[in-house]
N, C-alpha and C. Protein backbone atom coordinates (compact mmCIF):
# COMPACT_ATOMS: atom_id res chain seq x y z
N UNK A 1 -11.49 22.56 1.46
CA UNK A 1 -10.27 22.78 0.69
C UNK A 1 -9.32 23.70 1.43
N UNK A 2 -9.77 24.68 2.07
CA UNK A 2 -9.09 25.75 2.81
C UNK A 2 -8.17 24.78 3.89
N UNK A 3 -8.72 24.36 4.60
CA UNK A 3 -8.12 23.42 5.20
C UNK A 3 -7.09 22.28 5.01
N UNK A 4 -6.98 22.02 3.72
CA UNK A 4 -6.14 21.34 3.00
C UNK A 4 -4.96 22.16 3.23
N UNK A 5 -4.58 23.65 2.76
CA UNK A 5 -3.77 24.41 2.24
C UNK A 5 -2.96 24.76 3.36
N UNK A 6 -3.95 24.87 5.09
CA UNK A 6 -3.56 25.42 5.63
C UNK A 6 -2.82 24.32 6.53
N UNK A 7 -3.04 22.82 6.52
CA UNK A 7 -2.48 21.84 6.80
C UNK A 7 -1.12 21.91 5.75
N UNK A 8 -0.75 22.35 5.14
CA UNK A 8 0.26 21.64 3.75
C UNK A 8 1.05 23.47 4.27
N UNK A 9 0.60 24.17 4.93
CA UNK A 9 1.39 25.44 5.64
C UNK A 9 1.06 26.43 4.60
N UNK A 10 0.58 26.37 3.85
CA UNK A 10 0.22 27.77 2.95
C UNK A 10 -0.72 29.45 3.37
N UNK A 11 -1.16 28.82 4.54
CA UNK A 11 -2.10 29.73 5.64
C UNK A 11 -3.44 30.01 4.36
N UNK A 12 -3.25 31.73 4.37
CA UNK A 12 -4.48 32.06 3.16
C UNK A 12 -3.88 32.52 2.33
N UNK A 13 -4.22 31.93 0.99
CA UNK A 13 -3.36 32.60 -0.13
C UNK A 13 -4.59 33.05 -0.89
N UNK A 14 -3.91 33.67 -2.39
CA UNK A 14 -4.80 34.36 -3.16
C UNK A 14 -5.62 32.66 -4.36
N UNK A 15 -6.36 33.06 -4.45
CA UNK A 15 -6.84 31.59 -5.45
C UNK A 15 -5.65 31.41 -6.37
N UNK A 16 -4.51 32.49 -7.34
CA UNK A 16 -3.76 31.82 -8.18
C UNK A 16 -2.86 30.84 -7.40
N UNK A 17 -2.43 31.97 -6.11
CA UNK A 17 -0.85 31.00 -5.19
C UNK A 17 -1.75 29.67 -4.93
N UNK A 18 -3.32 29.42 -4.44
CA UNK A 18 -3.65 28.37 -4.41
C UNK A 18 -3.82 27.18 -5.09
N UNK A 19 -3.58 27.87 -6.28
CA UNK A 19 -3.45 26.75 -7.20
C UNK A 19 -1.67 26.13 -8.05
N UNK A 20 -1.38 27.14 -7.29
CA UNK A 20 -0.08 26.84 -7.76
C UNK A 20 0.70 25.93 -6.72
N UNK A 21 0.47 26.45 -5.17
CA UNK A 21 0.46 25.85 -4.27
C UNK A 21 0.30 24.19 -4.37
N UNK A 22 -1.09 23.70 -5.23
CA UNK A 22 -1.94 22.62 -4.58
C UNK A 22 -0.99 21.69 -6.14
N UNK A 23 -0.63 22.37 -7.13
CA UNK A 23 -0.03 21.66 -8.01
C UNK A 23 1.09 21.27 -7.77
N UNK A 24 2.11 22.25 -7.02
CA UNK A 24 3.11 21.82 -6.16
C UNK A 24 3.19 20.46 -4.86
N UNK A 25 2.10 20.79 -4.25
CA UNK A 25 2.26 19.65 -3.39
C UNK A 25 1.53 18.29 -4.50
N UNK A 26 0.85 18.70 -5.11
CA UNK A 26 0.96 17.03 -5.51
C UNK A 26 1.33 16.60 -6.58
N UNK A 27 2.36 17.18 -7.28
CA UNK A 27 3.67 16.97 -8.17
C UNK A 27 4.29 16.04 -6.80
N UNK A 28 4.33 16.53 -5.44
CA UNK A 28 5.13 15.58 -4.50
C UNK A 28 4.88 14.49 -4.26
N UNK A 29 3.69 14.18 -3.65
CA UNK A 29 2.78 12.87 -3.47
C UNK A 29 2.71 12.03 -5.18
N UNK A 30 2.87 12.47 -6.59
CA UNK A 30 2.99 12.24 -7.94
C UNK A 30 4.07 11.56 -7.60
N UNK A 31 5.39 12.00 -7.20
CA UNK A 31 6.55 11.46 -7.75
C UNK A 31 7.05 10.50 -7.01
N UNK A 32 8.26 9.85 -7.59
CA UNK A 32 8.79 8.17 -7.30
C UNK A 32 9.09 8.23 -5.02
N UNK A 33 8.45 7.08 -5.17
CA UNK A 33 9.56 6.81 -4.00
C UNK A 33 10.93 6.63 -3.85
N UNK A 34 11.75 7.89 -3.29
CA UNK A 34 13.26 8.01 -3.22
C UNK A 34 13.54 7.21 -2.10
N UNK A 35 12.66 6.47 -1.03
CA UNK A 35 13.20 6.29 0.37
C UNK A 35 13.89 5.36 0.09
N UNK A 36 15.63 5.30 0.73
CA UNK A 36 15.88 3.65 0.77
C UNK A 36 16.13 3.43 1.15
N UNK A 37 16.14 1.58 0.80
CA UNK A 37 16.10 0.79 1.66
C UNK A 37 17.35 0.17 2.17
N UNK A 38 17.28 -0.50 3.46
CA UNK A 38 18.92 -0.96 4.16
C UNK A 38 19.73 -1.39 2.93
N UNK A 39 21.35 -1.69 2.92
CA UNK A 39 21.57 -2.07 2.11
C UNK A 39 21.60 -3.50 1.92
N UNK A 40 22.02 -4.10 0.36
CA UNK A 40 21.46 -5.43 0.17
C UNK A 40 19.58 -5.49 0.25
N UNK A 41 19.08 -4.84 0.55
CA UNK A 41 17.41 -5.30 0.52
C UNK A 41 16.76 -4.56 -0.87
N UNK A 42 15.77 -4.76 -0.93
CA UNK A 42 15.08 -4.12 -1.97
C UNK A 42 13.48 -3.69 -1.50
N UNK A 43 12.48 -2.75 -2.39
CA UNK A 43 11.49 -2.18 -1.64
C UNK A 43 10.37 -3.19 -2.48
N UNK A 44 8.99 -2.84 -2.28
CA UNK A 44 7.78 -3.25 -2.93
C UNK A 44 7.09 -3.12 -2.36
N UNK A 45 5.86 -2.50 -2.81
CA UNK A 45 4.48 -1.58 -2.57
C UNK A 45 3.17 -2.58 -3.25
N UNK A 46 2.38 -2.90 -2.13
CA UNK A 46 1.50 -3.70 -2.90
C UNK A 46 0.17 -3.05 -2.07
N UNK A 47 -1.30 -2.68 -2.33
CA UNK A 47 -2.38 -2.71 -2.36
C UNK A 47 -3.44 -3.42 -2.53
N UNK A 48 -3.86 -4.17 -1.45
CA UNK A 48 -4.87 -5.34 -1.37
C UNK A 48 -6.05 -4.95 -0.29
N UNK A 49 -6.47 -4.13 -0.27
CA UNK A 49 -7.90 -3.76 0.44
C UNK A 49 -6.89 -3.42 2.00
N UNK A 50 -7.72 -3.05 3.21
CA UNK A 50 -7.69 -2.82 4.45
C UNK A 50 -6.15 -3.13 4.51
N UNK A 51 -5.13 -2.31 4.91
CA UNK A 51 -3.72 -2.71 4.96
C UNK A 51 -3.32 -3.80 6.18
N UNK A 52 -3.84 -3.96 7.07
CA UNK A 52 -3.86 -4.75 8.61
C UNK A 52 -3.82 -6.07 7.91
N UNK A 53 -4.28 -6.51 7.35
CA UNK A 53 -4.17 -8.20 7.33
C UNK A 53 -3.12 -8.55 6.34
N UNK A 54 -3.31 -7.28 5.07
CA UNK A 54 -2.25 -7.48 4.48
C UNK A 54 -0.72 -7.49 4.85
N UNK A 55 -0.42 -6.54 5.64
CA UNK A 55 0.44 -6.60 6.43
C UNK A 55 1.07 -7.67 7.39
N UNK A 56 0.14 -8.43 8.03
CA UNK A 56 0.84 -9.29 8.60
C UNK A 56 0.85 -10.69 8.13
N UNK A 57 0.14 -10.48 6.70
CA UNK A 57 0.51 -11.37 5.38
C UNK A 57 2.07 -11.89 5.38
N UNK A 58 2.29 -10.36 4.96
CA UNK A 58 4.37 -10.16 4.34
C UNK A 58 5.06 -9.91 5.72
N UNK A 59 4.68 -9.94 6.83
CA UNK A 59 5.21 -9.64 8.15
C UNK A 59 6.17 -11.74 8.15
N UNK A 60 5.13 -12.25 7.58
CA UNK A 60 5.26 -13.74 8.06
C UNK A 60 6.22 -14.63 7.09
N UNK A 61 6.35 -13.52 5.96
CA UNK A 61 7.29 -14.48 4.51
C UNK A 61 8.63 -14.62 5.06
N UNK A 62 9.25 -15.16 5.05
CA UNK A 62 10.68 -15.15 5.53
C UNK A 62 11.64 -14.37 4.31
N UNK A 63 12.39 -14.02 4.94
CA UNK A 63 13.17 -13.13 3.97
C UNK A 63 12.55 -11.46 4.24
N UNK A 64 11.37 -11.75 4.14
CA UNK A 64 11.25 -10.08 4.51
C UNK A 64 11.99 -9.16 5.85
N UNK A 65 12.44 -8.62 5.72
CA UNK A 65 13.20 -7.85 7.05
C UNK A 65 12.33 -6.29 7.41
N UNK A 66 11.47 -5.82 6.71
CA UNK A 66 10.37 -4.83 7.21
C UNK A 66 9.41 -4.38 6.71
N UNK A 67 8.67 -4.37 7.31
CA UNK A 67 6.83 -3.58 6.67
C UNK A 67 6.50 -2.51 7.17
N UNK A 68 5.96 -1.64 6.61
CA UNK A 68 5.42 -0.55 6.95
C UNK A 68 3.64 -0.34 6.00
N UNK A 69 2.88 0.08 6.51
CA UNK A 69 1.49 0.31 6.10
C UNK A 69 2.06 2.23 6.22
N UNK A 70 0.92 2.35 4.43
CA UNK A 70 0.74 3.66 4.53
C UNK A 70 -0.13 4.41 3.19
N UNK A 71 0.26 5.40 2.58
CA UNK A 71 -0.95 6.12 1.90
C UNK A 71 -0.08 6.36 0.40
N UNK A 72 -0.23 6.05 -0.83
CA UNK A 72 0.58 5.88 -1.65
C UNK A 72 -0.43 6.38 -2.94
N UNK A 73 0.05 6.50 -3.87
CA UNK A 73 -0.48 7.00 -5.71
C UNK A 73 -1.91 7.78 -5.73
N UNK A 74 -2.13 9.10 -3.87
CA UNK A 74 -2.66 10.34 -4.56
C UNK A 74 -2.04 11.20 -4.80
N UNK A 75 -2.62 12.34 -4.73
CA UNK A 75 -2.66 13.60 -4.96
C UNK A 75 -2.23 14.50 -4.12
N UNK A 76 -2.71 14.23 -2.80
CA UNK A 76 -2.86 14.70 -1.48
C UNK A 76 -1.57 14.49 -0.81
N UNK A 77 -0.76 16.03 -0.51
CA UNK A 77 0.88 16.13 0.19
C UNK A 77 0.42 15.33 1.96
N UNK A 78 1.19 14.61 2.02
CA UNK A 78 1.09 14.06 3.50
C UNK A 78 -0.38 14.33 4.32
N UNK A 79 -0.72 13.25 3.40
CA UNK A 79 -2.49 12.56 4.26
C UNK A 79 -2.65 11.94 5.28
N UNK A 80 -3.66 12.30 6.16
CA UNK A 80 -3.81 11.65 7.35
C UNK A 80 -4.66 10.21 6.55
N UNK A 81 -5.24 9.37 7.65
CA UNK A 81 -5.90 8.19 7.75
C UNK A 81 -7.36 9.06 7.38
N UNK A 82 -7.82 9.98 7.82
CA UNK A 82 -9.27 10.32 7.63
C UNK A 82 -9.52 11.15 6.01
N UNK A 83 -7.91 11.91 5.83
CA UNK A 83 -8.14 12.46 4.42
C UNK A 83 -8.66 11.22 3.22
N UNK A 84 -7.77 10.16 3.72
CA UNK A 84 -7.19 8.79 2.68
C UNK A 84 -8.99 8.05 2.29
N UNK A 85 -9.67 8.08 3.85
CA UNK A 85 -10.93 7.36 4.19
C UNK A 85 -11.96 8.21 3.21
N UNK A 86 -11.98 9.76 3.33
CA UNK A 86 -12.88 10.39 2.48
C UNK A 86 -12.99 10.30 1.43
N UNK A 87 -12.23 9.35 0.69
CA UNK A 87 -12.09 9.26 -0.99
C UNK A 87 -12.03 10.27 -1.49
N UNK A 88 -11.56 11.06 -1.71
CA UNK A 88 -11.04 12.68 -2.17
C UNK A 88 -9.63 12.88 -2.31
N UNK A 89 -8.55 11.84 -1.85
CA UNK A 89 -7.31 12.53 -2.65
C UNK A 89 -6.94 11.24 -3.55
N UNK A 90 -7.68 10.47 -3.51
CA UNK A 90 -6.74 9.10 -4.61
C UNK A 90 -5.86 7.99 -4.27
N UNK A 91 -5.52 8.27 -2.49
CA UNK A 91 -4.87 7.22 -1.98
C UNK A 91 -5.41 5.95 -2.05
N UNK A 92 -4.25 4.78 -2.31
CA UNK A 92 -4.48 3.57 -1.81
C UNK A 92 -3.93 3.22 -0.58
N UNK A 93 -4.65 2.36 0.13
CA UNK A 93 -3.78 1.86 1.40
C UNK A 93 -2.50 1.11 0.92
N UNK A 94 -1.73 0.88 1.31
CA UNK A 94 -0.59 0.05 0.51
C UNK A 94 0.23 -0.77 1.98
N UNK A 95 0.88 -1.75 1.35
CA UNK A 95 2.37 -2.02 2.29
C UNK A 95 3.21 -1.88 1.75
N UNK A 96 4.42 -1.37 2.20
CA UNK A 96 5.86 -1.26 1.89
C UNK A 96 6.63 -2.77 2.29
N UNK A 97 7.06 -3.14 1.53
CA UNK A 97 7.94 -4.12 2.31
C UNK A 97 9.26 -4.01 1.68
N UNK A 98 10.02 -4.13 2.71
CA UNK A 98 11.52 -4.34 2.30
C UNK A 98 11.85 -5.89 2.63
N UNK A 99 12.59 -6.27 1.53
CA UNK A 99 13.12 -8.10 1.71
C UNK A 99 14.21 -7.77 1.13
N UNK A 100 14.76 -9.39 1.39
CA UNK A 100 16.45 -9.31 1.02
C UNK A 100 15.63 -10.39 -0.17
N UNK A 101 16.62 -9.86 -1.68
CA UNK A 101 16.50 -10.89 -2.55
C UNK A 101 17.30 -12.25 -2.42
N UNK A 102 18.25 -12.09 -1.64
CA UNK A 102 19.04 -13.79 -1.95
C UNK A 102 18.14 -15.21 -0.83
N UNK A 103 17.46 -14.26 0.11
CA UNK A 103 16.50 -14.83 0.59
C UNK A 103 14.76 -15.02 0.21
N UNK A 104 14.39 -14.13 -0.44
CA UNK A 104 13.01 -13.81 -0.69
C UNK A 104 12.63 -13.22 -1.80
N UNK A 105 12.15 -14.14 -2.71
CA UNK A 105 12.03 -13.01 -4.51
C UNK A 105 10.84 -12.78 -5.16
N UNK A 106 10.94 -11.65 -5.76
CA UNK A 106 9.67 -11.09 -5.29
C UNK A 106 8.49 -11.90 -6.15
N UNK A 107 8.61 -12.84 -6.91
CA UNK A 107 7.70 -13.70 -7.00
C UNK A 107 6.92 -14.28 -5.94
N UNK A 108 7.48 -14.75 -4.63
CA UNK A 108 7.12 -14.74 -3.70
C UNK A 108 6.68 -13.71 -3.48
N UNK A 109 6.99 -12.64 -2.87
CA UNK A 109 5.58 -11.68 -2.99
C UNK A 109 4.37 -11.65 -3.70
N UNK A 110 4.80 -11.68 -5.16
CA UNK A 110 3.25 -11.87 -5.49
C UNK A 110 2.73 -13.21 -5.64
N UNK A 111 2.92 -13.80 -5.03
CA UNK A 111 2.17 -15.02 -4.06
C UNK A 111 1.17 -14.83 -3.25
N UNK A 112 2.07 -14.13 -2.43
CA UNK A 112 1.33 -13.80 -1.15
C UNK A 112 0.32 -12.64 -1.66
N UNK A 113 0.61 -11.45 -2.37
CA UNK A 113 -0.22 -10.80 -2.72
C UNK A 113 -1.89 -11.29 -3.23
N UNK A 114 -1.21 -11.69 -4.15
CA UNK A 114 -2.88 -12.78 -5.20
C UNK A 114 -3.46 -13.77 -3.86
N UNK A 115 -2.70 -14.26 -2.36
CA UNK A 115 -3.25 -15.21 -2.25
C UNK A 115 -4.10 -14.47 -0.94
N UNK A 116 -3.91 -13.00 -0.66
CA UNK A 116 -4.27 -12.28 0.05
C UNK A 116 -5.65 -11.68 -0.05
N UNK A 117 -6.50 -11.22 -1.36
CA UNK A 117 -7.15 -10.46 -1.67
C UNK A 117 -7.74 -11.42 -2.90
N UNK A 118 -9.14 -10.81 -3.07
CA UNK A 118 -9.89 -11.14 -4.64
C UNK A 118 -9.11 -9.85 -5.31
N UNK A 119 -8.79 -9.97 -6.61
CA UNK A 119 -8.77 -8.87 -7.56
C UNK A 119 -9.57 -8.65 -8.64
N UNK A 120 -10.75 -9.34 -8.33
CA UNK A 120 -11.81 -8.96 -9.40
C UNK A 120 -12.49 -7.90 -8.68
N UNK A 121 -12.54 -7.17 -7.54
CA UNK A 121 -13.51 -6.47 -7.51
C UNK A 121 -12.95 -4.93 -7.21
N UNK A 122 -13.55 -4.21 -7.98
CA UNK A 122 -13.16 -2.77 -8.06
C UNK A 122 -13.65 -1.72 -7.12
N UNK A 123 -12.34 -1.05 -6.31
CA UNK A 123 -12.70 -0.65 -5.35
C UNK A 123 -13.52 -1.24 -3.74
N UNK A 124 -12.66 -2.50 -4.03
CA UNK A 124 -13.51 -2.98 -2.62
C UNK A 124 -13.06 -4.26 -2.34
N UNK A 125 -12.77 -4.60 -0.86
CA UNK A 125 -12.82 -5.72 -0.09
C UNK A 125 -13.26 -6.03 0.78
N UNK A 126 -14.12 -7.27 0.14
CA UNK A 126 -15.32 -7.69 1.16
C UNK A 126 -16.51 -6.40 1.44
N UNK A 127 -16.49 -5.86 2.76
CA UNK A 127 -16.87 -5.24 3.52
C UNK A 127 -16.37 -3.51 3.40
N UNK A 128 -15.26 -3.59 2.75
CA UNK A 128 -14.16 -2.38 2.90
C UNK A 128 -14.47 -1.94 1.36
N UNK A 129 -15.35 -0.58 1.35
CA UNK A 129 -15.61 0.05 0.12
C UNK A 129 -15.26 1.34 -0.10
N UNK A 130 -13.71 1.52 -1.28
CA UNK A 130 -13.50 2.81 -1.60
C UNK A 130 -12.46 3.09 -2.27
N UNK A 131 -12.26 3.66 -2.89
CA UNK A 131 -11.11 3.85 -3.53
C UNK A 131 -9.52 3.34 -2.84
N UNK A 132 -9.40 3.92 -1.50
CA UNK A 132 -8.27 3.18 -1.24
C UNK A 132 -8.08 1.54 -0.89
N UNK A 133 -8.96 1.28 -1.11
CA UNK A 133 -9.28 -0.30 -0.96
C UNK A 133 -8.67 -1.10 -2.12
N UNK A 134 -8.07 -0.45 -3.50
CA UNK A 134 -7.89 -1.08 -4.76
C UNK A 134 -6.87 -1.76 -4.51
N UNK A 135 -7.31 -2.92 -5.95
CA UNK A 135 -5.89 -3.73 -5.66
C UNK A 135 -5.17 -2.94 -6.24
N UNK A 136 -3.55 -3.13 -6.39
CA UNK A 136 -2.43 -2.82 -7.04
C UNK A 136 -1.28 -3.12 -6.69
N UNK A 137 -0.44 -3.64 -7.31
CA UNK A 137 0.91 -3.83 -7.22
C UNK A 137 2.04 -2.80 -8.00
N UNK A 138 2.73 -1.91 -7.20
CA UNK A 138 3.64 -1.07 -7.27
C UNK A 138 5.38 -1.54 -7.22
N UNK A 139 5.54 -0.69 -8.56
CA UNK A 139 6.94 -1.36 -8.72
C UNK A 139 8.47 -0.93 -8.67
N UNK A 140 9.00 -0.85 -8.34
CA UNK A 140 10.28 -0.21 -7.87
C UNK A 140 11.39 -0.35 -9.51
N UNK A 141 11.28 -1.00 -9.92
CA UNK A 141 12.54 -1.82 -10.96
C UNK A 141 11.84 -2.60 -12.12
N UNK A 142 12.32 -1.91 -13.39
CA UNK A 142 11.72 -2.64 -14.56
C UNK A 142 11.44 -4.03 -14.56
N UNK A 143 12.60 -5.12 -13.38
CA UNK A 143 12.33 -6.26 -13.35
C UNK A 143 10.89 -6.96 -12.42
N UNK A 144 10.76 -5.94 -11.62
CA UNK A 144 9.44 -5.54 -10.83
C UNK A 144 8.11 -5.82 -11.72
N UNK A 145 8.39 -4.74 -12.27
CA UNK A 145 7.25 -4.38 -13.49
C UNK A 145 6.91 -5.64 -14.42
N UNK A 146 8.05 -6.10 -15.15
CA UNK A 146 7.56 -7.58 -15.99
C UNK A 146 7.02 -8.38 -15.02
N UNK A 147 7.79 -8.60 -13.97
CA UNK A 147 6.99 -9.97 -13.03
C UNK A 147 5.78 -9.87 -12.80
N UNK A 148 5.16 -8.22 -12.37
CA UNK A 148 3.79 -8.10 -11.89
C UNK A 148 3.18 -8.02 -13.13
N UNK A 149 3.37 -7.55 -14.56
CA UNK A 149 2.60 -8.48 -15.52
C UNK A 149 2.38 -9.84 -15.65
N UNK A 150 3.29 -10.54 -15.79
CA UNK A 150 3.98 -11.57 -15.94
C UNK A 150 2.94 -12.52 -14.75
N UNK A 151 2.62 -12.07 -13.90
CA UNK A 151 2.28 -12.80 -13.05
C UNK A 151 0.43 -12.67 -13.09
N UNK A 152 0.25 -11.35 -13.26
CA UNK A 152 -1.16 -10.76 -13.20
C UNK A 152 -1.66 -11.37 -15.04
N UNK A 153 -0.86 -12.12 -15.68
CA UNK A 153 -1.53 -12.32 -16.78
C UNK A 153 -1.82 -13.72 -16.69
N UNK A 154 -0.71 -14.90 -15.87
CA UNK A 154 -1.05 -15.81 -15.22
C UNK A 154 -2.46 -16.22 -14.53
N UNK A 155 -2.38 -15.30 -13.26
CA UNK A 155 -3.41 -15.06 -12.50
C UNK A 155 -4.96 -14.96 -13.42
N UNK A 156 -5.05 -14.50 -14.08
CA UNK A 156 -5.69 -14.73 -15.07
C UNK A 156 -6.65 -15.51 -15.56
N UNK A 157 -5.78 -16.22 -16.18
CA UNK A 157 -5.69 -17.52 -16.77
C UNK A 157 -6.88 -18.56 -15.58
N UNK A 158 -6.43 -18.41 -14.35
CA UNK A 158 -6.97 -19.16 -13.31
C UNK A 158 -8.78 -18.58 -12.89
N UNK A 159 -9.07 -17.58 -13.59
CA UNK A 159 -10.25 -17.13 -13.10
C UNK A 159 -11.04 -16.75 -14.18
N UNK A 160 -12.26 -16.77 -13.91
CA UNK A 160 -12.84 -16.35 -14.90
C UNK A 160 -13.75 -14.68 -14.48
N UNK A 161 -13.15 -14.00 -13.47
CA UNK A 161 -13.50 -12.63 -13.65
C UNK A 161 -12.40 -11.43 -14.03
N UNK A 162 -13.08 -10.52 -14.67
CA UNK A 162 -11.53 -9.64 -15.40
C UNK A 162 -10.95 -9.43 -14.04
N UNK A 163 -9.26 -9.16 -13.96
CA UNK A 163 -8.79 -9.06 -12.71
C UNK A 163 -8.89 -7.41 -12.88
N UNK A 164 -8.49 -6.60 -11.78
CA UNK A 164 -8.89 -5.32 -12.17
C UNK A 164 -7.59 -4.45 -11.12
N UNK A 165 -6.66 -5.13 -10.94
CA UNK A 165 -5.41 -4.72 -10.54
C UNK A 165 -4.42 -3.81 -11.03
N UNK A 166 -4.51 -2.53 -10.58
CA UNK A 166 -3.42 -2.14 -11.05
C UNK A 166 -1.97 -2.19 -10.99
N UNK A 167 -1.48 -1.51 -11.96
CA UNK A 167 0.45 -1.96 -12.41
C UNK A 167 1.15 -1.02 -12.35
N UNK A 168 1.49 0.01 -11.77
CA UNK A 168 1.97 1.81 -11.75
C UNK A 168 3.35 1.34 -10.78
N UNK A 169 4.11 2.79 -11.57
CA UNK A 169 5.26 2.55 -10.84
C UNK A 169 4.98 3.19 -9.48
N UNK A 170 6.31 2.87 -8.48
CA UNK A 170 5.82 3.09 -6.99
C UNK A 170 5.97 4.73 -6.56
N UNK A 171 4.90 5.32 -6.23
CA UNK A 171 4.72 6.71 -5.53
C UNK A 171 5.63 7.09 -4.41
N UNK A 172 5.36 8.44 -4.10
CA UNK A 172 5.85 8.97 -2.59
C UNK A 172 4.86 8.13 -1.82
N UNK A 173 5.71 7.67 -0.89
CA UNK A 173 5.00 6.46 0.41
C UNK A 173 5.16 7.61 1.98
N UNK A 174 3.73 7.72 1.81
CA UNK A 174 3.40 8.38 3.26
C UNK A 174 3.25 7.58 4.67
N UNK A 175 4.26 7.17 5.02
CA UNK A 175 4.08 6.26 6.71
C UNK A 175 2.36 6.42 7.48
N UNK A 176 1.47 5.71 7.62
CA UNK A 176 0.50 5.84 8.12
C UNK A 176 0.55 5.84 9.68
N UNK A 177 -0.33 6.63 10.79
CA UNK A 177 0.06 6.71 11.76
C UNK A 177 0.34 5.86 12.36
N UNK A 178 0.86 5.86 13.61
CA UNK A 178 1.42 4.94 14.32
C UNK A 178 1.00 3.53 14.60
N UNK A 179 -0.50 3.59 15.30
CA UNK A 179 -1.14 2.80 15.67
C UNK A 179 -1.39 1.91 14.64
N UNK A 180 -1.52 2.48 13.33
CA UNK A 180 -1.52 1.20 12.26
C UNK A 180 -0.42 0.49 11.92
N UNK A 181 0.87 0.89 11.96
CA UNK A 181 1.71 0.07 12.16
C UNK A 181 2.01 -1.45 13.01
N UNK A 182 1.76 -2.36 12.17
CA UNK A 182 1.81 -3.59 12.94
C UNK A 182 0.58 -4.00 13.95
N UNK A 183 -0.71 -3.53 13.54
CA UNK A 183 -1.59 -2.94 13.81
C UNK A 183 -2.47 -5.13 14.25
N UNK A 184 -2.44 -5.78 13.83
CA UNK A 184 -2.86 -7.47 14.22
C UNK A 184 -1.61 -7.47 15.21
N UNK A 185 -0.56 -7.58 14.78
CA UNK A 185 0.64 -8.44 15.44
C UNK A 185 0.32 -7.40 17.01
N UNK A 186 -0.11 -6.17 16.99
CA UNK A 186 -0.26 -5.59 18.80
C UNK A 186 -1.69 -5.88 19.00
N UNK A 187 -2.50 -6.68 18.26
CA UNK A 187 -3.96 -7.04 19.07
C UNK A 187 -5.05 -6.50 18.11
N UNK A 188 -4.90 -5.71 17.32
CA UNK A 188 -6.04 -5.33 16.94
C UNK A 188 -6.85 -4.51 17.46
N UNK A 189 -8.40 -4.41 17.20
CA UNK A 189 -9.88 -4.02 17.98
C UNK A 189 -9.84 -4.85 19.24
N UNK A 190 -9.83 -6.52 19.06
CA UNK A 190 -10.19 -6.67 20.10
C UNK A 190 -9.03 -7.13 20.94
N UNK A 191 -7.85 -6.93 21.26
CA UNK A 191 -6.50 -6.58 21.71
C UNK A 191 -6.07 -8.33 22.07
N UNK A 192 -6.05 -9.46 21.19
CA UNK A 192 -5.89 -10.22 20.44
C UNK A 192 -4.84 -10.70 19.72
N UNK A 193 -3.64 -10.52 20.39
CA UNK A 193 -2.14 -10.20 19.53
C UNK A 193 -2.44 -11.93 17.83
N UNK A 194 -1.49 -11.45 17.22
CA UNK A 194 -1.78 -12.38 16.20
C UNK A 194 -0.09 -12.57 15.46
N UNK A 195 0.54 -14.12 15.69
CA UNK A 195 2.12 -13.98 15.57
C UNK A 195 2.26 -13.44 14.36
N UNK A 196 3.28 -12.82 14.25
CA UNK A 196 4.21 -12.27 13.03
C UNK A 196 5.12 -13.18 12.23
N UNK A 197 5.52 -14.13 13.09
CA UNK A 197 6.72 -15.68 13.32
C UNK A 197 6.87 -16.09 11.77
N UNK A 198 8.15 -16.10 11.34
CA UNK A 198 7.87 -16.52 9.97
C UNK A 198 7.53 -17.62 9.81
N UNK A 199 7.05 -18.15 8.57
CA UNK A 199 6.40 -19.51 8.26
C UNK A 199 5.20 -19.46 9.10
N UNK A 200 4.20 -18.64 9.83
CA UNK A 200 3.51 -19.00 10.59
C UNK A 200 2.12 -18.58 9.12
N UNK A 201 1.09 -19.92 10.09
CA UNK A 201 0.63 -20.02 8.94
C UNK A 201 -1.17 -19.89 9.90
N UNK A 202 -1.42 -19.26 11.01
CA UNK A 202 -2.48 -19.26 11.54
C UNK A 202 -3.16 -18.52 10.76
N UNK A 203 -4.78 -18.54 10.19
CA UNK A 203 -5.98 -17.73 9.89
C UNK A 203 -5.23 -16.37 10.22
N UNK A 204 -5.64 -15.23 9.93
CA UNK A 204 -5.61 -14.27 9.88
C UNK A 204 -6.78 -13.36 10.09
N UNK A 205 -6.84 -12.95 11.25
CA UNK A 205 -7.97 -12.38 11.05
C UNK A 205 -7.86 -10.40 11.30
N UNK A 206 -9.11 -10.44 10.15
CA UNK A 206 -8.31 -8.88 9.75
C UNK A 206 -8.40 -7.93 10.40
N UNK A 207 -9.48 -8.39 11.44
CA UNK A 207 -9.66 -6.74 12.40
C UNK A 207 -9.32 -7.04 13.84
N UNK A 208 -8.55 -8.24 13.89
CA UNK A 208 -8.56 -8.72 15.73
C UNK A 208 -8.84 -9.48 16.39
């Protein structure tokens, strides 16, 4: 924990400043995503296990104009990749994507979302077990919000396990480091590039 405080710049405080401290920073990581986006585009935050495949999921929709992978709805003020991995602050992996609506709506997104991931299983994909692994779809705009009901009650309908997706509005979005950025489309593990090309419709494979 000390280490937490002294990463977030607080050095050594007394246990009250520490707690006043630790409520402060994650009132920050709590509250809305202010970042925005170019103009004419719009944002959306979705959570489908391991962010890498998901990512070059929405890399490939047309209409989308940018993705970013990163650490979204904990607790924890600006988390690394190893804080996020320890299951201890509440992060999900997420993607950001920005699209233009007169090209790309976000029904289409959650297309691609549902057609990305199982959402029956809690806390986990495939292989990938942990809290930041959950599904969820994050929403920017009340019209956001009905669709990802709207759609997740659909979805539904088509399966017979409870879906277990969450529906929260969208958090402070922490940029994940570098190297995960676009992290298939530069090769992966096994350095393997994998196109981005819209309409491209090759397998996906999630680690390379």
């Amino acid at each position: 924990m000390a280490s937490w405080f002294g990463k977030l710049g607080f050095g050594s405080l007394t246990p009250e400043a520490q707690s006043s401290s630790t409520t402060a920073a994650s009132s920050i990581a709590q509250g809305p995503d202010d970042d925005a986006p170019a103009t004419g585009q719009l944002l959306a935050q979705f959570g489908a296990g391991c962010f890498w495949g998901v990512e070059l999921a929405f890399q490939r929709v047309p209409g989308v104009t940018k993705t970013e992978v990163g650490y979204s709805q904990g607790f924890l003020h600006n988390p690394s990749y190893e804080d996020v991995c320890s299951g201890t602050t509440k992060h999900s992996e997420v993607v950001r994507v920005q699209y233009d609506p007169k090209e790309c709506s976000y029904d289409t997104l959650l297309d691609v979302f549902w057609a990305r991931h199982d959402p029956t299983t809690l806390d986990r994909q495939g292989n990938d077990v942990g809290t930041q692994y959950r599904s969820g779809m994050y929403y920017y705009t009340p019209e956001q919000e009905k669709a990802a009901k709207e759609s997740l009650e659909q979805q539904q309908k088509l399966l017979n396990r409870k879906i277990v997706t969450e529906i929260l509005p969208a958090k402070k979005f922490y940029r994940a480091e570098e190297y995960h950025q676009q992290y298939l489309e530069k090769g992966g593990r096994l350095g393997s590039k994998q196109s981005p090309a819209k309409g491209c419709s090759d397998p996906i494979r999630c680690y390379g």
